[in-house]
Protein backbone atom coordinates (compact mmCIF):
# COMPACT_ATOMS: atom_id res chain seq x y z
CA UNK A 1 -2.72 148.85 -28.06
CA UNK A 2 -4.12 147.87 -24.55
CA UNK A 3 -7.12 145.99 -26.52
CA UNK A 4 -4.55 144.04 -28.19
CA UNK A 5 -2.67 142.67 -25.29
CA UNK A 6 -5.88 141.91 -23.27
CA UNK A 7 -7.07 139.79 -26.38
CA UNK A 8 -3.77 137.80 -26.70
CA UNK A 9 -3.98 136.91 -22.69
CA UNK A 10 -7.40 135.93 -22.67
CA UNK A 11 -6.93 133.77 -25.64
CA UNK A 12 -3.80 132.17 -23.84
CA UNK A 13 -5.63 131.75 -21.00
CA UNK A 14 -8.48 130.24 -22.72
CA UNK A 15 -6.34 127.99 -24.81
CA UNK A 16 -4.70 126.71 -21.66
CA UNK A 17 -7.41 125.58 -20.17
CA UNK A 18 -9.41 124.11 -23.39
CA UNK A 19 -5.53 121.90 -24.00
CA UNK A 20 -6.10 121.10 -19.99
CA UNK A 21 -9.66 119.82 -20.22
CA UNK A 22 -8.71 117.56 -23.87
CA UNK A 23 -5.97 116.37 -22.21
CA UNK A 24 -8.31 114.90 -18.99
CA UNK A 25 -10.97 114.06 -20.76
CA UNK A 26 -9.34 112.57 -23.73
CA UNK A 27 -10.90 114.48 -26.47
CA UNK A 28 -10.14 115.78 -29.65
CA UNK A 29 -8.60 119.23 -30.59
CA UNK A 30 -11.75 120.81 -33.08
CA UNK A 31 -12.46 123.07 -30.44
CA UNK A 32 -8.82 124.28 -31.44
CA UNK A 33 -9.42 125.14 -34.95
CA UNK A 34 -12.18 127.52 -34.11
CA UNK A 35 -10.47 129.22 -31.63
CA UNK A 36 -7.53 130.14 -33.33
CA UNK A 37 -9.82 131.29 -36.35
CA UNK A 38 -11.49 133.48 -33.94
CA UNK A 39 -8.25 135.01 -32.66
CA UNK A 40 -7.12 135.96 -36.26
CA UNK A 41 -10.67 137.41 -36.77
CA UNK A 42 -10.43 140.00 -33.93
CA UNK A 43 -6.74 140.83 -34.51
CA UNK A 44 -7.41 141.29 -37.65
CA UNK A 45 -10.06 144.00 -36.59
CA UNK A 46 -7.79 145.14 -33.63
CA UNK A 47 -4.35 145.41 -36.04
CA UNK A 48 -6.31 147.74 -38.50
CA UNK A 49 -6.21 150.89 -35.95
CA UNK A 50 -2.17 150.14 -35.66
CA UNK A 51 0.05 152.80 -37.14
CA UNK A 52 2.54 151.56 -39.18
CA UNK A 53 6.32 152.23 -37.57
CA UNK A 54 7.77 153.18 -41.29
CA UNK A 55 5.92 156.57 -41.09
């Protein structure tokens, strides 16, 4: 569960500064698209180890 949290803050973290740097240097969001594919793909390998709380 620690794995999970450090991925979500250093995605936010990276995020925030990738929307920073667009905004300054006027460019476009594609950058975006990839990392938010990315984040899926590794919570979706993270989220498989997670118990279930119905059991």
């Amino acid at each position: 569960m620690e794995k999970l949290g450090l991925t979500i803050v250093v995605f936010m973290s990276v995020l925030t500064i990738y929307i920073v740097y667009s905004a300054v240097q006027n460019e476009s969001g594609n950058l975006l698209f990839i990392l938010l594919g990315g984040l899926f793909a590794v919570l979706g390998n993270l989220l498989h180890s997670v118990k279930p709380n119905y059991l």
